[in-house]
Protein backbone atom coordinates (compact mmCIF):
# COMPACT_ATOMS: atom_id res chain seq x y z
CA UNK A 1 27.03 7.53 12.87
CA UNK A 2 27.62 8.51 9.36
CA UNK A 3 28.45 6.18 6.19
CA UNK A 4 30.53 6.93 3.22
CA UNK A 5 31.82 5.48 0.05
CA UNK A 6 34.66 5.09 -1.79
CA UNK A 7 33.67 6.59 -5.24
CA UNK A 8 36.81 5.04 -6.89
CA UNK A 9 35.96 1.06 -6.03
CA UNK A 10 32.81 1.11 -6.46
CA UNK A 11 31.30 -1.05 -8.68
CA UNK A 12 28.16 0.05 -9.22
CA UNK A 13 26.27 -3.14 -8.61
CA UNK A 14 23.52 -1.40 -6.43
CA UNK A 15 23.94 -3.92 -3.38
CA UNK A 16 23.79 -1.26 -0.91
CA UNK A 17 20.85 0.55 -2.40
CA UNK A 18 18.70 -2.67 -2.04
CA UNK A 19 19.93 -3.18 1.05
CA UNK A 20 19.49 0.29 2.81
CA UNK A 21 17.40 2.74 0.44
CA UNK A 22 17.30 5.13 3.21
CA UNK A 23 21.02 5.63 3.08
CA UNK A 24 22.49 4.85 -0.18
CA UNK A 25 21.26 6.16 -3.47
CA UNK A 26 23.30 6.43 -6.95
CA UNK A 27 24.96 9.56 -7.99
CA UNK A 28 24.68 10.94 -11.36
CA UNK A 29 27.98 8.82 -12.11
CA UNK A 30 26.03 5.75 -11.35
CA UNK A 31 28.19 5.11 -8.07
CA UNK A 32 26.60 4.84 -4.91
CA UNK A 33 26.57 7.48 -2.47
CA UNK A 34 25.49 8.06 1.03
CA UNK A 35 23.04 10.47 2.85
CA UNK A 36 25.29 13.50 4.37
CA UNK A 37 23.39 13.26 7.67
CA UNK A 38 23.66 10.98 10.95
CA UNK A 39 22.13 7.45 9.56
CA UNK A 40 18.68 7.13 11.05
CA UNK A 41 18.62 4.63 14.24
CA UNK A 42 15.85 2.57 12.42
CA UNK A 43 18.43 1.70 9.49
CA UNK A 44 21.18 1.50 11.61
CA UNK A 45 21.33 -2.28 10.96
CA UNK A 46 20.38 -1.95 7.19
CA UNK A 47 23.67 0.33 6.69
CA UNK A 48 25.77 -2.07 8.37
CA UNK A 49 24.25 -4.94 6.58
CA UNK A 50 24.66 -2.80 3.48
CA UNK A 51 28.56 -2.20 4.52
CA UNK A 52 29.08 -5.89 5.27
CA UNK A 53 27.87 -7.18 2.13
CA UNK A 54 29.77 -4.50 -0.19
CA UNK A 55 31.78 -7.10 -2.75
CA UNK A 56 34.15 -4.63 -3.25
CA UNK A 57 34.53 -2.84 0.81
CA UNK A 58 34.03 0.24 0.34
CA UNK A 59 31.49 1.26 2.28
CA UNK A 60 32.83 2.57 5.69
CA UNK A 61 30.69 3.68 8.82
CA UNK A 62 31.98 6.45 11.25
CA UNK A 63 31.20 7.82 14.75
């Protein structure tokens, strides 16, 4: 499984990042941004935590 975000609605408040370090990070443009690889089984949970809790949804998970 593999997470992305939507760098146009994001709103840079960092939810995700607290939520799931091992997946989310901010970018340069101080949006949040997701690892390129499979997410980890161990934060499996964490990312969709991290998705659920996204005030503005756009965090998606795939595969």
């Amino acid at each position: 499984m593999r997470a992305s975000v939507d760098q146009d609605g994001c709103i840079s408040c960092e939810l995700c990042v607290s939520v799931c370090p091992e997946v989310f990070s901010m970018n340069d443009d101080n949006k949040a941004q997701a690892i390129e690889d499979d997410i980890p089984e161990e934060s499996l949970q964490d990312a969709e935590d991290a998705r659920d809790g996204c005030p503005v949804s756009v965090i998606d998970l795939e595969g």
